[in-house]
N, C-alpha and C. Protein backbone atom coordinates (compact mmCIF):
# COMPACT_ATOMS: atom_id res chain seq x y z
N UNK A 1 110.14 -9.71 100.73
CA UNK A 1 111.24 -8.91 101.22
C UNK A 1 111.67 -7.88 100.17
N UNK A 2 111.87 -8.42 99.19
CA UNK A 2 112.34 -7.40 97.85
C UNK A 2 110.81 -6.40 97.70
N UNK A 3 109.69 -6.45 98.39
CA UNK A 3 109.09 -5.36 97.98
C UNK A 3 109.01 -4.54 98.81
N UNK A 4 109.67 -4.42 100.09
CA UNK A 4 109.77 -3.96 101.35
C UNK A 4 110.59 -2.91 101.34
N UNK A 5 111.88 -3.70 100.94
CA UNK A 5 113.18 -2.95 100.14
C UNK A 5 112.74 -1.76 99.55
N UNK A 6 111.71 -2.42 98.26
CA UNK A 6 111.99 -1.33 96.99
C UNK A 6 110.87 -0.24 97.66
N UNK A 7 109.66 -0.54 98.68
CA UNK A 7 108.79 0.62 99.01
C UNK A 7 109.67 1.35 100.29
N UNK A 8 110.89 0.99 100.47
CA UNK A 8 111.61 1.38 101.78
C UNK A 8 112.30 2.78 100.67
N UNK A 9 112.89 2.36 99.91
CA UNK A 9 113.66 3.02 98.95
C UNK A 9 112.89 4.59 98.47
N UNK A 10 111.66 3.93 97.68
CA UNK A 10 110.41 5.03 97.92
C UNK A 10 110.45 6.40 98.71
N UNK A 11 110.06 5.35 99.76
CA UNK A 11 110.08 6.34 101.06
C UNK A 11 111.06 7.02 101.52
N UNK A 12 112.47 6.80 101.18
CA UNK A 12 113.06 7.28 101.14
C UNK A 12 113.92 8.82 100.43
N UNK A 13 113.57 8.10 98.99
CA UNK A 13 113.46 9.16 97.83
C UNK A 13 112.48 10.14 98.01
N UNK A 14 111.28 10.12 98.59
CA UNK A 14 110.13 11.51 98.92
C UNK A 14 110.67 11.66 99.95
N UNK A 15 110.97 11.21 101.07
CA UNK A 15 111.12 12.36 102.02
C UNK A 15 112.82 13.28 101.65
N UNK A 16 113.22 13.02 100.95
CA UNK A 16 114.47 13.39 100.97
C UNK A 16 114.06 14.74 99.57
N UNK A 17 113.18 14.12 98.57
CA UNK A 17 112.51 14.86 98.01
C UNK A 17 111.75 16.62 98.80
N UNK A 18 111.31 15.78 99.59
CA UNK A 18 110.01 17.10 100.10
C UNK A 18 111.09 17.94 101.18
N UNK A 19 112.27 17.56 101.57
CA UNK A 19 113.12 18.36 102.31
C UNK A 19 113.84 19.38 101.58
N UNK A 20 113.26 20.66 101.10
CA UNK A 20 113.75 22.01 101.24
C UNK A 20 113.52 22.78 101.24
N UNK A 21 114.33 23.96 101.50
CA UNK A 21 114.23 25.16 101.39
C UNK A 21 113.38 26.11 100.38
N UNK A 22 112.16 26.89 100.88
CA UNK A 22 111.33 27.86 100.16
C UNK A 22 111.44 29.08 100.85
N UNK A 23 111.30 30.01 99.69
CA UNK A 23 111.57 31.49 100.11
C UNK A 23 109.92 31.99 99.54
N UNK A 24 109.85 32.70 100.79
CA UNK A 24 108.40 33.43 100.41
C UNK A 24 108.42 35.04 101.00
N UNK A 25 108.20 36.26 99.68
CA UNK A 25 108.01 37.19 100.08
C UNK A 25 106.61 37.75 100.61
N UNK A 26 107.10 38.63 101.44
CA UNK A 26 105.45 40.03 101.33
C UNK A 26 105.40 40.34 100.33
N UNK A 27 106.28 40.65 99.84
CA UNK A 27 105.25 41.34 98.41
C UNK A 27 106.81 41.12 97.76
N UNK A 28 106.43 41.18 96.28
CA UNK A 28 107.70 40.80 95.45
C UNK A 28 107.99 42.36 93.91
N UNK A 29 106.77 43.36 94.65
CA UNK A 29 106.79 44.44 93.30
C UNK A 29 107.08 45.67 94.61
N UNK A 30 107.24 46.95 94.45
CA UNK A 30 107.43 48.16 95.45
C UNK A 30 107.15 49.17 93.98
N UNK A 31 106.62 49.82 94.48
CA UNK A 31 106.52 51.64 93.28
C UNK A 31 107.26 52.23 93.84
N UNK A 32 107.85 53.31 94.17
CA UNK A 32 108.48 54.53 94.47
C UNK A 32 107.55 55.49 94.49
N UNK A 33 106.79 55.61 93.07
CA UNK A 33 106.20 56.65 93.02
C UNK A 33 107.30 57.88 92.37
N UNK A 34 106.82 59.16 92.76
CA UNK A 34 108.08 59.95 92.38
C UNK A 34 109.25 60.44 93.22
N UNK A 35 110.29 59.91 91.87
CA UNK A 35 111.71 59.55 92.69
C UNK A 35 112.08 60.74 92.34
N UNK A 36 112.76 61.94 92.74
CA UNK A 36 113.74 62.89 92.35
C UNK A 36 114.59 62.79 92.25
N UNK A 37 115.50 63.06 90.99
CA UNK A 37 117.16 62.90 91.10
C UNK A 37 118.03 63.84 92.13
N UNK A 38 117.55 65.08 92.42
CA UNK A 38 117.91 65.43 93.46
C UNK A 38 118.12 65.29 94.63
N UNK A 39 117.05 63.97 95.16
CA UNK A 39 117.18 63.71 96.52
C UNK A 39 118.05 62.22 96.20
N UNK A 40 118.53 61.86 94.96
CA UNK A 40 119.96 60.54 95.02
C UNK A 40 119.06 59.31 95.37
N UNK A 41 119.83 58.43 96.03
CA UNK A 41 119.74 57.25 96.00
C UNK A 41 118.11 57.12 96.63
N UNK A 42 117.59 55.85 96.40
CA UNK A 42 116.55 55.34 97.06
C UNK A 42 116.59 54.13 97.29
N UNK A 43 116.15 53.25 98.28
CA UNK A 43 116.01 52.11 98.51
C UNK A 43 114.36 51.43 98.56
N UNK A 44 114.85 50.32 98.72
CA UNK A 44 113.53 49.39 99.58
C UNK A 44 113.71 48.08 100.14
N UNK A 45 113.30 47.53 101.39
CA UNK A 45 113.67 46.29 101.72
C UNK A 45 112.79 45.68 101.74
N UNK A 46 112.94 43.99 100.80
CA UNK A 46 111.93 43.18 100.42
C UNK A 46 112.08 42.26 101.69
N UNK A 47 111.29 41.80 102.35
CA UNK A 47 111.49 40.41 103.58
C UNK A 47 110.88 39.31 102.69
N UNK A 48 111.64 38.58 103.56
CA UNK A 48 111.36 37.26 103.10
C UNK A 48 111.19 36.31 104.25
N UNK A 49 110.56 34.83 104.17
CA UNK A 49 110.65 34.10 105.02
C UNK A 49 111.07 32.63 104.46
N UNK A 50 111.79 31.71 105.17
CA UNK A 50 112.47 30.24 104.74
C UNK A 50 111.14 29.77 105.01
N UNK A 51 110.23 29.42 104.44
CA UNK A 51 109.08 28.90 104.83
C UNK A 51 109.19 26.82 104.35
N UNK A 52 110.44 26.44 104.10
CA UNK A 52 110.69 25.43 103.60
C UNK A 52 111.47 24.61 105.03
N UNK A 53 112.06 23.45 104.91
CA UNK A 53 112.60 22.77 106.28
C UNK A 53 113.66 22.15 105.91
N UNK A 54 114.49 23.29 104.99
CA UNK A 54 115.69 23.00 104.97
C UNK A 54 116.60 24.33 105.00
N UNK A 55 117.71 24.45 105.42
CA UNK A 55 118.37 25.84 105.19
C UNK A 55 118.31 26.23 104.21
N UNK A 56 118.36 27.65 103.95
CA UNK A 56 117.87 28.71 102.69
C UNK A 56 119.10 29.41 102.69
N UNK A 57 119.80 29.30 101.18
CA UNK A 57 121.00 30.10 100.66
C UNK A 57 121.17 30.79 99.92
N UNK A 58 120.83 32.53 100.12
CA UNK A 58 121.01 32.93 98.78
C UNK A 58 122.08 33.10 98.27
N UNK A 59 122.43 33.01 97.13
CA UNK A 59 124.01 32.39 96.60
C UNK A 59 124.14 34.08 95.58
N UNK A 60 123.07 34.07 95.05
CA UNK A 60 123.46 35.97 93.91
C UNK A 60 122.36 36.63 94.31
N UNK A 61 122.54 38.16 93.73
CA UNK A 61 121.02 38.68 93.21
C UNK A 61 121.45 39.35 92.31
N UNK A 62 120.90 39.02 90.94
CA UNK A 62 121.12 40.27 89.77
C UNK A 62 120.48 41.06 89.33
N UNK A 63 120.89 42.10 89.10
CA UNK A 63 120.11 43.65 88.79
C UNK A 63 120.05 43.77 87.14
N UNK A 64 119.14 44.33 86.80
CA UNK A 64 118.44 44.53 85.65
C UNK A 64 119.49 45.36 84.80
N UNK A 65 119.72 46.58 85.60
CA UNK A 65 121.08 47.36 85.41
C UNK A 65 121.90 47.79 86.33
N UNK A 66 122.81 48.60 86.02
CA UNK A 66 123.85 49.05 86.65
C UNK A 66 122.97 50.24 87.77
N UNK A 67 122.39 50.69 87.19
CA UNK A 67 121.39 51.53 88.15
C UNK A 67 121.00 50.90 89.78
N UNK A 68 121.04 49.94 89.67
CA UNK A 68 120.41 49.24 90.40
C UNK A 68 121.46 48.11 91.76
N UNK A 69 121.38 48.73 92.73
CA UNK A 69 122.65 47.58 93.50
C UNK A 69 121.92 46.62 94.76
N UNK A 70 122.17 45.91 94.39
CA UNK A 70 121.35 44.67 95.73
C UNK A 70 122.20 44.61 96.77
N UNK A 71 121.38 44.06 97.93
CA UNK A 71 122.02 43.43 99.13
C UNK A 71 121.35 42.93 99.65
N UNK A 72 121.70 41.42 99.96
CA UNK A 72 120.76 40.52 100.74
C UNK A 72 121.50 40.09 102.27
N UNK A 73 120.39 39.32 102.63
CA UNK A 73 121.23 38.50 103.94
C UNK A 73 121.95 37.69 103.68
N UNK A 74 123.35 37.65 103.98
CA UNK A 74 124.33 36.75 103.35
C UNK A 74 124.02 35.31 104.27
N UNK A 75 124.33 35.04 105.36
CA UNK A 75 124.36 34.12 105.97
C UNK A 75 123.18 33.28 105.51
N UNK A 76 123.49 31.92 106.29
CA UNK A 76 122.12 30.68 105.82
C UNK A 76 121.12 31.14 106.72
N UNK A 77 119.71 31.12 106.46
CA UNK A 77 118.54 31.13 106.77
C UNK A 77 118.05 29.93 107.23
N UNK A 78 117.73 29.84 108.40
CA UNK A 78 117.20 28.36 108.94
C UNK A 78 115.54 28.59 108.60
N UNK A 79 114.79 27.19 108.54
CA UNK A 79 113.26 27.42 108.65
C UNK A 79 112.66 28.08 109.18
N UNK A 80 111.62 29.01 109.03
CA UNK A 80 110.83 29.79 109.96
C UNK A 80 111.73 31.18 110.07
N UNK A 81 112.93 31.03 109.30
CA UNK A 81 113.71 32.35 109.55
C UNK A 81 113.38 33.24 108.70
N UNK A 82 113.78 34.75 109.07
CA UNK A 82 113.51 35.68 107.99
C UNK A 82 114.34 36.09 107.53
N UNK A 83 114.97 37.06 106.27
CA UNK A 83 115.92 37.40 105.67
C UNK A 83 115.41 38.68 104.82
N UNK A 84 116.68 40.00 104.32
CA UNK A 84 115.91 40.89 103.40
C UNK A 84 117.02 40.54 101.88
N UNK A 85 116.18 41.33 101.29
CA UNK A 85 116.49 41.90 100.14
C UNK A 85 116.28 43.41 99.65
N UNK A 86 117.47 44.16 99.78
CA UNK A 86 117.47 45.45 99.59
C UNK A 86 117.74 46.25 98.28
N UNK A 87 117.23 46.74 97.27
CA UNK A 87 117.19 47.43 96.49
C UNK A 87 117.58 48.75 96.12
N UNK A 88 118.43 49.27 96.13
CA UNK A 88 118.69 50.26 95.75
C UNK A 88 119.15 51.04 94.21
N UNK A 89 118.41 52.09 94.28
CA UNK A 89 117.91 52.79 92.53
C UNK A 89 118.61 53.92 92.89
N UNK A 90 119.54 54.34 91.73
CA UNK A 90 120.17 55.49 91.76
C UNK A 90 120.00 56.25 90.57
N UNK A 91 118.81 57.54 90.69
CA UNK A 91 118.14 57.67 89.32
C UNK A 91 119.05 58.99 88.67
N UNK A 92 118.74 58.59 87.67
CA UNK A 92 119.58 60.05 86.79
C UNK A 92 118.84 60.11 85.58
N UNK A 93 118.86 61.37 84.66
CA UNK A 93 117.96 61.99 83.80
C UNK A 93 119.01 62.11 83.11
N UNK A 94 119.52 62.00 82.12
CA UNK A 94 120.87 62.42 81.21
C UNK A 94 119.56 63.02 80.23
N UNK A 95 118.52 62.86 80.17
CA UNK A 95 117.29 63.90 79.05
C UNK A 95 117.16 64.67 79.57
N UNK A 96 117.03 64.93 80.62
CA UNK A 96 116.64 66.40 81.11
C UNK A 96 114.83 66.03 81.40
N UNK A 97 114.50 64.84 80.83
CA UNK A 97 113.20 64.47 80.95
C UNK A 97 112.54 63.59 82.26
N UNK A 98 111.01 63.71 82.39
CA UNK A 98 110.64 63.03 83.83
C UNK A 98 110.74 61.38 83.00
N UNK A 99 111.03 60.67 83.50
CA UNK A 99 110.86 59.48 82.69
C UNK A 99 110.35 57.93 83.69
N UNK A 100 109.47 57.09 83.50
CA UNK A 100 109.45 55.71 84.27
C UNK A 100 110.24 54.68 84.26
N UNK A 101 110.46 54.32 85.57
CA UNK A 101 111.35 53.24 85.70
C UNK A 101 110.66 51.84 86.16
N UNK A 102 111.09 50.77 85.42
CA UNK A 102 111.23 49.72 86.30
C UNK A 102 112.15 48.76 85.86
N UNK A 103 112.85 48.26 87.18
CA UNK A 103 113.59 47.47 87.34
C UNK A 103 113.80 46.38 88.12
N UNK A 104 114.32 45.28 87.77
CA UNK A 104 114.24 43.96 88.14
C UNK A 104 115.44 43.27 89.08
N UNK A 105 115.13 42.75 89.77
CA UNK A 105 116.43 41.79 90.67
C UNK A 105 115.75 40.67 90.75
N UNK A 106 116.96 39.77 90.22
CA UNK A 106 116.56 37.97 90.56
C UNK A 106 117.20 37.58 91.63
N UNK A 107 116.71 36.53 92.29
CA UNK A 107 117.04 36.45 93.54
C UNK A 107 117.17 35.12 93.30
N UNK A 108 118.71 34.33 93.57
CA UNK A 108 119.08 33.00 92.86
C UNK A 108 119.38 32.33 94.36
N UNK A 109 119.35 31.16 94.85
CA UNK A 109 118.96 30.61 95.89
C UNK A 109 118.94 29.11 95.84
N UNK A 110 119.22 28.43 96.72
CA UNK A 110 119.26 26.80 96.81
C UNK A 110 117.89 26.50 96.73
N UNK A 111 116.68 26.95 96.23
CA UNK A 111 115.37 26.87 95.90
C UNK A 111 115.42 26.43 94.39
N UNK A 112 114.20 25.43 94.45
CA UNK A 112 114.36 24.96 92.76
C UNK A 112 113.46 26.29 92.18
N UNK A 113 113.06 27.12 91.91
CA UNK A 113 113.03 27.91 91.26
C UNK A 113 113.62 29.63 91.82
N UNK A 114 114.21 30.51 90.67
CA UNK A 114 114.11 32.04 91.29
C UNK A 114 113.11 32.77 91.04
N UNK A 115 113.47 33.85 91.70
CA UNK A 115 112.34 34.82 92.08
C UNK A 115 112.66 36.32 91.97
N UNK A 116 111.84 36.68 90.57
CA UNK A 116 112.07 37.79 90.21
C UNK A 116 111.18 39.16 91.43
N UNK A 117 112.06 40.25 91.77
CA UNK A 117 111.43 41.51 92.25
C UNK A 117 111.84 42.60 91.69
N UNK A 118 110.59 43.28 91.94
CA UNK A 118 110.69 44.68 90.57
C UNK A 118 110.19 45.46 91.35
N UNK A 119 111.33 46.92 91.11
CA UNK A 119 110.96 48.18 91.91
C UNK A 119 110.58 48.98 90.69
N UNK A 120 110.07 50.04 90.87
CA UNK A 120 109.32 51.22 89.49
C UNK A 120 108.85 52.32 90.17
N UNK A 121 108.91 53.26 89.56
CA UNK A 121 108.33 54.56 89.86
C UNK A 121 108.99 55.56 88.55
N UNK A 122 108.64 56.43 89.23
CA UNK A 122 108.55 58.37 87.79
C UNK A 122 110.07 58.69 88.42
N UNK A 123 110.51 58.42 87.41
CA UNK A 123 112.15 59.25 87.93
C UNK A 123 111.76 60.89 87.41
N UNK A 124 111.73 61.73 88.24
CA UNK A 124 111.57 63.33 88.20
C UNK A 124 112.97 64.17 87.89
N UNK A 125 113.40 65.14 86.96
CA UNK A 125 114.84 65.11 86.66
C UNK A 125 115.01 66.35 87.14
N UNK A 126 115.95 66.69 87.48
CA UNK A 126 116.77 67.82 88.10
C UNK A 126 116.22 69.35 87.51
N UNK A 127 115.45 70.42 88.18
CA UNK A 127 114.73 71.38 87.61
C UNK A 127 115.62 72.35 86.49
N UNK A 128 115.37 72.76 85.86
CA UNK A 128 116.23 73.87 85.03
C UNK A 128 115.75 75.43 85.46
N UNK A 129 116.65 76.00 85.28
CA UNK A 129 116.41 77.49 85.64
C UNK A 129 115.94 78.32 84.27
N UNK A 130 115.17 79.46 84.69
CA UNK A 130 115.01 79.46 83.14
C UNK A 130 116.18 80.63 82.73
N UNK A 131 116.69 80.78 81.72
CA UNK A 131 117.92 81.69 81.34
C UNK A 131 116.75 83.24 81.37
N UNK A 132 118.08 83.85 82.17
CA UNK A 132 116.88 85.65 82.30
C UNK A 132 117.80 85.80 81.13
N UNK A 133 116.62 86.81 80.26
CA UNK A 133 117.22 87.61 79.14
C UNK A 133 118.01 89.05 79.93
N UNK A 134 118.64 88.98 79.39
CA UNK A 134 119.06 90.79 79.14
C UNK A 134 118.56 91.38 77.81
N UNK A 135 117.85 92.37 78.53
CA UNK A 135 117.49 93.88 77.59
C UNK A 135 118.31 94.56 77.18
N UNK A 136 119.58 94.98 77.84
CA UNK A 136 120.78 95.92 77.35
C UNK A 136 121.44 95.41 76.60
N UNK A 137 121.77 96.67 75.96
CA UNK A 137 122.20 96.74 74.33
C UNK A 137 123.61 96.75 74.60
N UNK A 138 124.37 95.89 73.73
CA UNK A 138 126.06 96.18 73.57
C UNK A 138 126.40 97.55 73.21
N UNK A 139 126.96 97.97 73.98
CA UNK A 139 127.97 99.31 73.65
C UNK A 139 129.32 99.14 73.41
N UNK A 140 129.62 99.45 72.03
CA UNK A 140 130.70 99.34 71.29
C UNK A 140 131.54 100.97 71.38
């Protein structure tokens, strides 16, 4: 009887074990390619699926920088459900230079591990004009 118990117990502890929630993306990287600061903000939406058989919660997502603002599906995700993760890059050139970006969002979740996604591309910076000379002479 006591070994019935203790393999009941077992069985108990794994299935209670193997019950949860997994998040699985399409793809977990996006390029941009070239971003212009002129044309402002850019996005991208990452999907995801609860591919686990327990409800899926994402609880944060943190951005690499301030550049960078998330938005996910707030509500719980049942199994087999889908959910996004949206990215948005708001590029600026304070050099005056074309420069590469990449940046990161963690995606924190009732999943025993998180899951980093990274957007990147050529931030392109705002054109300069070129200064016209003047030829004419000061008259004093």
């Amino acid at each position: 009887m006591k070994k019935i118990s203790i393999l009941f117990a077992f069985a108990v502890i794994a299935a209670v074990a193997a019950a949860q929630p997994a998040i699985t993306f399409t793809e977990t990287t996006h390029d941009f390619g070239d971003v212009y600061v002129t044309d402002g903000q850019v996005s991208y939406v990452f999907e995801f699926t609860n591919t686990g058989n327990e409800t899926l919660v994402i609880s944060k997502v943190n951005a690499s920088c301030g550049c960078t603002k998330p938005d996910w599906t707030q509500s719980p995700i049942a199994p087999g459900e889908k959910g996004v993760i949206i990215a948005k890059y708001n590029p600026s050139t304070p050099s005056g230079k074309a420069t590469v970006f990449s940046k990161t969002l963690t995606v924190i979740s009732n999943t025993d591990k998180n899951v980093v996604l990274t957007i990147k591309g050529n931030q392109i910076p705002v054109p300069t004009m070129p200064v016209a000379q003047n030829n004419s002479q000061i008259v004093r």
